[in-house]
N, C-alpha and C. Protein backbone atom coordinates (compact mmCIF):
# COMPACT_ATOMS: atom_id res chain seq x y z
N UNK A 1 84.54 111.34 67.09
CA UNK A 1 83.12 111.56 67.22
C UNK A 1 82.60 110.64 68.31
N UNK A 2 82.15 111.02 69.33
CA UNK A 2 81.32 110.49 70.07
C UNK A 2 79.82 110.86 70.24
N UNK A 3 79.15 109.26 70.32
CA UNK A 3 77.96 109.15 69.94
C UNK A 3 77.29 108.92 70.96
N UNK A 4 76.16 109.41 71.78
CA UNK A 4 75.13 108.99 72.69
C UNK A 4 74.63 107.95 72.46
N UNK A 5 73.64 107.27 73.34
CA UNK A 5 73.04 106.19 73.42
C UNK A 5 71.65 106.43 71.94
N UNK A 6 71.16 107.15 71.72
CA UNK A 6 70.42 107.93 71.04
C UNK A 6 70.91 107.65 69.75
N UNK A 7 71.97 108.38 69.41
CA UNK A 7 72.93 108.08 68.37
C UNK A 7 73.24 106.95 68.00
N UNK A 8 73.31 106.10 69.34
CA UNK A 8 74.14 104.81 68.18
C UNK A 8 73.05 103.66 68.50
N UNK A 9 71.60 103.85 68.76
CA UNK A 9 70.77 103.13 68.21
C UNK A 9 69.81 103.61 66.85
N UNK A 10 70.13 105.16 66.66
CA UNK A 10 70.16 105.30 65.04
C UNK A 10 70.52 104.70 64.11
N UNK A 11 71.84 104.77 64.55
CA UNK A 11 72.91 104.57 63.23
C UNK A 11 73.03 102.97 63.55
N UNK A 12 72.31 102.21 64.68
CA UNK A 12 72.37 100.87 64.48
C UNK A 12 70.95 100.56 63.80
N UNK A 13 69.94 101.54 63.47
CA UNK A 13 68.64 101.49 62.98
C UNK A 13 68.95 101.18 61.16
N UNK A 14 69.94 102.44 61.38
CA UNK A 14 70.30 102.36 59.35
C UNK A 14 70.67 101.45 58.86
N UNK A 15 71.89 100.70 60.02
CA UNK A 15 73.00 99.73 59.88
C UNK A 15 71.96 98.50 59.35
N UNK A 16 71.06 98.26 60.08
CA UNK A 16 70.07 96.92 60.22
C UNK A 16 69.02 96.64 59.09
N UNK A 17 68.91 98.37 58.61
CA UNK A 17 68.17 98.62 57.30
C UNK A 17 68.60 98.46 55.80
N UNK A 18 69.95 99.15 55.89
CA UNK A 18 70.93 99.00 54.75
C UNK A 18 71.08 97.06 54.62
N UNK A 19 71.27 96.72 55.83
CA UNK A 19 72.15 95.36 55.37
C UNK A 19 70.81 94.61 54.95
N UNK A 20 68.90 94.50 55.31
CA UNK A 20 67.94 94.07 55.05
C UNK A 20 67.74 94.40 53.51
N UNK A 21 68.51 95.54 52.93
CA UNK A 21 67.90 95.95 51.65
C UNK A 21 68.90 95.21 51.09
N UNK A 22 70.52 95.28 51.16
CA UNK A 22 71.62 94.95 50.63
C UNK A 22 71.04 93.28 50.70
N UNK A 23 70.83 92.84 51.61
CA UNK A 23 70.65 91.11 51.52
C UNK A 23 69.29 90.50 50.40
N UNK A 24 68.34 91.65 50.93
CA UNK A 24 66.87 90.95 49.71
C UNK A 24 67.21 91.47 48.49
N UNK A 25 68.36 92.06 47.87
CA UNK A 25 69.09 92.38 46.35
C UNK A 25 68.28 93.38 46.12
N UNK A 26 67.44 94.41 46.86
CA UNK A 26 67.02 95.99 46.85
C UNK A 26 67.51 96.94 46.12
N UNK A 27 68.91 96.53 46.98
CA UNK A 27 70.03 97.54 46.56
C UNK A 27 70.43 97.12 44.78
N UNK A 28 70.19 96.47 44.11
CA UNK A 28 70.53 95.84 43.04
C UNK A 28 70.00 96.78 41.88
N UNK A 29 68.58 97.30 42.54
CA UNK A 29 67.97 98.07 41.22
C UNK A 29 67.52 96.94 40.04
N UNK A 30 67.60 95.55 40.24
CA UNK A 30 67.21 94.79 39.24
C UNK A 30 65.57 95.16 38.60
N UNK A 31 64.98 95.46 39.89
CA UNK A 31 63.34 94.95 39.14
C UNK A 31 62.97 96.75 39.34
N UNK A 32 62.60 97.41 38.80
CA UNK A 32 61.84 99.23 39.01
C UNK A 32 60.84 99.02 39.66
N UNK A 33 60.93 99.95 40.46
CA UNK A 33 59.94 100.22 40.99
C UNK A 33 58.65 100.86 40.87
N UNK A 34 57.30 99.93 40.78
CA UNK A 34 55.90 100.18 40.38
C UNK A 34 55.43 101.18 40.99
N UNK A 35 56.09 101.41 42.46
CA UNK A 35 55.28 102.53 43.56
C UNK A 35 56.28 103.08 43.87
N UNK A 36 55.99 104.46 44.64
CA UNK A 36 56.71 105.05 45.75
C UNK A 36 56.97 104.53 46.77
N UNK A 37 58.41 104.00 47.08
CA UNK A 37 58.17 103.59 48.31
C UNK A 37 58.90 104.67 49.57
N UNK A 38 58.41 103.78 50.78
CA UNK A 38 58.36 104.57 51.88
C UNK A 38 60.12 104.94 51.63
N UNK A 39 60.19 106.39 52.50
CA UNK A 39 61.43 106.71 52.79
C UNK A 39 61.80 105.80 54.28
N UNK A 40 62.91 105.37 54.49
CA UNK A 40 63.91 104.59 55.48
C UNK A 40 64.32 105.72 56.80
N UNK A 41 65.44 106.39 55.64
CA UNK A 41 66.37 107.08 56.09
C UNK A 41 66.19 108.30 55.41
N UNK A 42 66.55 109.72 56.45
CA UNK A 42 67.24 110.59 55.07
C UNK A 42 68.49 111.07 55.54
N UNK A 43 69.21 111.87 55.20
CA UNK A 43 70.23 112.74 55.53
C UNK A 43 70.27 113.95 54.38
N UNK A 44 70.73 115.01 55.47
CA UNK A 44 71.43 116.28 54.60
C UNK A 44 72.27 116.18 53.90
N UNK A 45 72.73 117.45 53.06
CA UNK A 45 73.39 116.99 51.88
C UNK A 45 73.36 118.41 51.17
N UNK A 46 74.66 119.18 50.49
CA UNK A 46 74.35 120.11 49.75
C UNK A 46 75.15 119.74 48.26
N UNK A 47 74.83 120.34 47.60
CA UNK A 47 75.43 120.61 46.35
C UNK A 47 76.21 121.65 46.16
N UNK A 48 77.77 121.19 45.82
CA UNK A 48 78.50 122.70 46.06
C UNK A 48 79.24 122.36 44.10
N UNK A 49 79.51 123.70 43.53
CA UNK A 49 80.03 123.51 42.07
C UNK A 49 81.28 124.00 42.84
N UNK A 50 82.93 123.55 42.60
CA UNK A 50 83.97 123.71 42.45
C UNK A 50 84.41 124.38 41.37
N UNK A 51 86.00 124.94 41.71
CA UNK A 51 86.52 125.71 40.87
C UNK A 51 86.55 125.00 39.37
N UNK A 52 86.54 123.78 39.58
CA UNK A 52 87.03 122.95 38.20
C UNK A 52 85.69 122.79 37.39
N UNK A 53 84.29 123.13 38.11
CA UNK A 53 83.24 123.30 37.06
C UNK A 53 82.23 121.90 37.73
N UNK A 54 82.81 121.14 38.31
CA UNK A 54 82.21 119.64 38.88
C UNK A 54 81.58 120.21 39.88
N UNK A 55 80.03 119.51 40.10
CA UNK A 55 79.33 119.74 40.97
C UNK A 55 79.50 118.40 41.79
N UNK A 56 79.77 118.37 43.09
CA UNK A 56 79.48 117.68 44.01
C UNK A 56 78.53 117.64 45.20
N UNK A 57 78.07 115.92 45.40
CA UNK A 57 77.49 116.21 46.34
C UNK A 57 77.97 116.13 48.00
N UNK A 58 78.26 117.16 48.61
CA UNK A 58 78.96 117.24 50.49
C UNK A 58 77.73 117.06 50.92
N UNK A 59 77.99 115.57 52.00
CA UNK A 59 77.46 114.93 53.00
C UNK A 59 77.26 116.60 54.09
N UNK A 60 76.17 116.36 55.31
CA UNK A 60 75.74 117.25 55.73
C UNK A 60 75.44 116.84 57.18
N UNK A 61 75.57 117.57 58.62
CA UNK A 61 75.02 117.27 59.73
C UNK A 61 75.94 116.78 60.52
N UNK A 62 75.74 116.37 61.59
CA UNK A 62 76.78 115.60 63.06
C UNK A 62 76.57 114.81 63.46
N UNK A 63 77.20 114.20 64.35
CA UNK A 63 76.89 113.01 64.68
C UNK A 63 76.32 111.84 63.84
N UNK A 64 75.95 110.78 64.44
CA UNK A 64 75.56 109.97 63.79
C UNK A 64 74.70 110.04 62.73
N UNK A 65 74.01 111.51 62.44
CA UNK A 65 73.24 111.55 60.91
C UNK A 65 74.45 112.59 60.43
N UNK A 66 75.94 112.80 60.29
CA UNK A 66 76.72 112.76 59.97
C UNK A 66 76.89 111.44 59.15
N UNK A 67 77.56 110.74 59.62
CA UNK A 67 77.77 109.32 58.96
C UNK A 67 76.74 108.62 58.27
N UNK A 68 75.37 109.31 58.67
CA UNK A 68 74.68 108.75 57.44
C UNK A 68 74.40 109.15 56.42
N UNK A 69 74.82 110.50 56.16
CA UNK A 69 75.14 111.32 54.80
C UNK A 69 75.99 111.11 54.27
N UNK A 70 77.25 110.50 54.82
CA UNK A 70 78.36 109.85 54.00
C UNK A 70 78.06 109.05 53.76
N UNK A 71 77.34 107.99 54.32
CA UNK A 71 77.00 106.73 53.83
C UNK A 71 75.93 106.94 52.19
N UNK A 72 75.03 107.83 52.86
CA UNK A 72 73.78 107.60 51.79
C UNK A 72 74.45 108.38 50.49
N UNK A 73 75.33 109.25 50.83
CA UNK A 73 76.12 110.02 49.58
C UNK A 73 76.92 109.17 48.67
N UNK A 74 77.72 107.98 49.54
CA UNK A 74 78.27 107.50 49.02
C UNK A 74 77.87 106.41 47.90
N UNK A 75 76.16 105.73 48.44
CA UNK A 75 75.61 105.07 48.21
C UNK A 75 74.61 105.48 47.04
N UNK A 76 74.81 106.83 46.92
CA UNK A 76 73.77 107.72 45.93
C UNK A 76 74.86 108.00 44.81
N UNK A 77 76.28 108.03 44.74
CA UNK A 77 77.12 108.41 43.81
C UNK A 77 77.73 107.02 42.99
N UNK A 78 77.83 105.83 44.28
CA UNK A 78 77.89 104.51 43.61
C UNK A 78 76.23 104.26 42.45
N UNK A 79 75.29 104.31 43.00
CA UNK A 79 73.79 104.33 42.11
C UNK A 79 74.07 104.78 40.87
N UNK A 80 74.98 106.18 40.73
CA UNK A 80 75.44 107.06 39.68
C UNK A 80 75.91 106.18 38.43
N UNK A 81 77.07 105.74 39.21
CA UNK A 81 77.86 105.31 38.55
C UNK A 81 77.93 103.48 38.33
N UNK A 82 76.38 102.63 38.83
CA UNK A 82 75.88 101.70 38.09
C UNK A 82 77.26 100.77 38.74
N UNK A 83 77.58 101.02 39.95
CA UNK A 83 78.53 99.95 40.78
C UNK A 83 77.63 99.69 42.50
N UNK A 84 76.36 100.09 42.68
CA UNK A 84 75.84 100.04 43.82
C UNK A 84 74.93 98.29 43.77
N UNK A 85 75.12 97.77 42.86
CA UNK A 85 74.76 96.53 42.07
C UNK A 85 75.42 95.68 42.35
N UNK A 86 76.87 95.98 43.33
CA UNK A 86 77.91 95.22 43.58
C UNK A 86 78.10 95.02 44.79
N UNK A 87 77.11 95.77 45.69
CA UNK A 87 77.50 95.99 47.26
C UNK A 87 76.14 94.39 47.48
N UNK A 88 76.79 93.94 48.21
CA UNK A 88 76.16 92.33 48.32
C UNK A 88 76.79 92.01 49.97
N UNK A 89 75.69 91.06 50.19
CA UNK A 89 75.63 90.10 51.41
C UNK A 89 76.17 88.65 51.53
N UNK A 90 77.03 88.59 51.98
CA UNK A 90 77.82 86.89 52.28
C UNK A 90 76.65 86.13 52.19
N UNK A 91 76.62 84.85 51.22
CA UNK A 91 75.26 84.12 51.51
C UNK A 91 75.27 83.33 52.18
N UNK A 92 76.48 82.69 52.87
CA UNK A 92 76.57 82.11 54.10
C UNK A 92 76.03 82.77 55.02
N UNK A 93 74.12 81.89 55.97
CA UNK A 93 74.06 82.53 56.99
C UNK A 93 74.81 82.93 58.01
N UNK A 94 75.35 82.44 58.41
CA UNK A 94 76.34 82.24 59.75
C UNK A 94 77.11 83.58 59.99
N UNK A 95 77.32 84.25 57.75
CA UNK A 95 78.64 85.10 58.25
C UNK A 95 77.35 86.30 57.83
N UNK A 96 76.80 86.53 56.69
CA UNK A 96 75.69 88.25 56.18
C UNK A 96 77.24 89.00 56.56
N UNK A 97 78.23 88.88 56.04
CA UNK A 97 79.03 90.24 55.97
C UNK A 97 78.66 90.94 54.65
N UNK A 98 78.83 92.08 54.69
CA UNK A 98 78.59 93.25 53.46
C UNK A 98 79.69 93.08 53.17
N UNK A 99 79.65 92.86 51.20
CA UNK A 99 80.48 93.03 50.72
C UNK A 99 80.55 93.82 49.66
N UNK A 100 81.65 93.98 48.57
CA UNK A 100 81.64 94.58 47.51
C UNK A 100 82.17 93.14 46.12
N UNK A 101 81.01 93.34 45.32
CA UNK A 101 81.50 92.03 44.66
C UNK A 101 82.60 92.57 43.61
N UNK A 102 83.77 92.04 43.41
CA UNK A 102 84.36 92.55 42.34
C UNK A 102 84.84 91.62 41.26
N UNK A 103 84.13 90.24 40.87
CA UNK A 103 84.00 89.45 40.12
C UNK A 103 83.61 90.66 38.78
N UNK A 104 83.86 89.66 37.42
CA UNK A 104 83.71 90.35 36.53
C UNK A 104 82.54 90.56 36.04
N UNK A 105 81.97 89.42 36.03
CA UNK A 105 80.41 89.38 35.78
C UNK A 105 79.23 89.70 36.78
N UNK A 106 80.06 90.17 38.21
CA UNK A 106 79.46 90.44 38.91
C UNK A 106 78.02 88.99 39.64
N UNK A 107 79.13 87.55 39.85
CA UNK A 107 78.53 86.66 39.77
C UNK A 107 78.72 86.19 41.51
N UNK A 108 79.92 87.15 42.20
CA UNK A 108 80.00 86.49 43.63
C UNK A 108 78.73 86.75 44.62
N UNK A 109 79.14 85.39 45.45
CA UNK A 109 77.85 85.09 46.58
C UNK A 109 78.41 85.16 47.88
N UNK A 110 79.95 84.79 48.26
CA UNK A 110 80.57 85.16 49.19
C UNK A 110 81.53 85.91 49.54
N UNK A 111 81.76 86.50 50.33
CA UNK A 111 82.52 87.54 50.68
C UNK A 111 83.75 86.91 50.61
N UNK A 112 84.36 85.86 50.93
CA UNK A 112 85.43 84.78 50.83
C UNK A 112 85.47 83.65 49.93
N UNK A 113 85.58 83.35 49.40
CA UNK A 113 85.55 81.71 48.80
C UNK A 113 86.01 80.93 49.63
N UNK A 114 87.36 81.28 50.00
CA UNK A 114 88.16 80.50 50.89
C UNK A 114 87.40 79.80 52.62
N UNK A 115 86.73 80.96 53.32
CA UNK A 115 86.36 81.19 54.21
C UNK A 115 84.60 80.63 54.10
N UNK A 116 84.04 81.26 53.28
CA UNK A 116 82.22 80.93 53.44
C UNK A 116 81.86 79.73 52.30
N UNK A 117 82.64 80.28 50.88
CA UNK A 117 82.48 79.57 49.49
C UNK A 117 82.78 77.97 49.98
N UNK A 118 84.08 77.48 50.25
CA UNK A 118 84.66 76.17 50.40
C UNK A 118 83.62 75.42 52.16
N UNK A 119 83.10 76.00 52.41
CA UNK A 119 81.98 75.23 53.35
C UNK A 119 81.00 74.80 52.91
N UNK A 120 80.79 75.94 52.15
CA UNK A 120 79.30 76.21 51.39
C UNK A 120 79.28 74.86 50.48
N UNK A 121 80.50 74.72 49.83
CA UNK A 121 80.43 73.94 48.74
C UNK A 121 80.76 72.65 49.34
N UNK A 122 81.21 72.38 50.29
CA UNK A 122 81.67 71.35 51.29
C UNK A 122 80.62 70.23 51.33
N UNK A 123 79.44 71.08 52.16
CA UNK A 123 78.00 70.54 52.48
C UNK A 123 77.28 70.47 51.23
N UNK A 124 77.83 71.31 50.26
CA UNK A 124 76.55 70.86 49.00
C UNK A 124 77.09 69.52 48.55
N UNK A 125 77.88 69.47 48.31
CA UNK A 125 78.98 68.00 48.10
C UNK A 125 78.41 66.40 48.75
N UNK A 126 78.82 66.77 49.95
CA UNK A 126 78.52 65.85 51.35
C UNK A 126 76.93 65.92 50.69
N UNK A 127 76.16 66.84 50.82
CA UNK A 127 74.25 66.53 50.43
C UNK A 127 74.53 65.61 49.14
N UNK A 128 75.03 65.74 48.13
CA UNK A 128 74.86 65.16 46.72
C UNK A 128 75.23 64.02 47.02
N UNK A 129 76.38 63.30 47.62
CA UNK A 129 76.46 62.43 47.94
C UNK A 129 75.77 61.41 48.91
N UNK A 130 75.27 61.83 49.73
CA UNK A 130 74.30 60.92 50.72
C UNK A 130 73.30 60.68 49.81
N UNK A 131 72.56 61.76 48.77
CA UNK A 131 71.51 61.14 48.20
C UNK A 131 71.92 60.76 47.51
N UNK A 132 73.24 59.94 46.55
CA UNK A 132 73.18 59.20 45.86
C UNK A 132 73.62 57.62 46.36
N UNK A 133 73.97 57.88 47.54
CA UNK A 133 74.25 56.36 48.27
C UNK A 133 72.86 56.47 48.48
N UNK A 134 71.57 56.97 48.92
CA UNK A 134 70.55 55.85 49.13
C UNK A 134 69.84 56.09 48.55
């Protein structure tokens, strides 16, 4: 798939939107929503029933609002199934990678421990300590 200039400041429009909702815990569904809010994004999308009786939903369109029907499909079937609660943001500024938390309690903050977690905790360390030397 090749994307025009057009195209891939779309799909860098969604990219920038998804990760703003995914980071302020949006995507979490924690608190309901009092109002309607504005639509973002949309994409096409049909509903097709299969031989086996399962209705699915097929992503819809080209190009770059292609990929955002897979995305938002994918992101509408995770909602379903009460795992879209898990798609999270590295809380290390430096890194905001999207992640998928797969802790049990659904308690991770970094995409790494190794990598963002052990810095993170580095400097909280190093802080606790300076304020207790003075």
């Amino acid at each position: 798939m090749v994307l025009d200039a057009d195209g891939l400041d779309g799909l860098r429009a969604f990219r920038d939107d998804l990760h703003e909702l995914t980071a302020s815990g949006q995507s979490t569904g924690a608190e309901p929503a009092t109002a309607v809010a504005p639509v973002l994004h949309s994409a096409s999308a049909a509903l097709q029933i299969g031989e086996d009786g399962l209705v699915r939903l097929e992503p819809r369109g080209s190009g770059w609002r292609r990929l955002v029907s897979l995305i938002l499909t994918a992101a509408f079937e995770a909602q379903q199934a009460d795992t879209r609660r898990r798609l999270k943001t590295c809380r290390n500024p430096r890194c905001r990678v999207a992640f998928y938390d797969r802790s049990r309690n659904n308690s991770g903050v970094w995409h790494d421990v190794k990598i963002c977690g052990n810095a993170a905790n580095l400097r909280a360390y190093r802080a606790r300590r300076k304020a207790e030397n003075t």
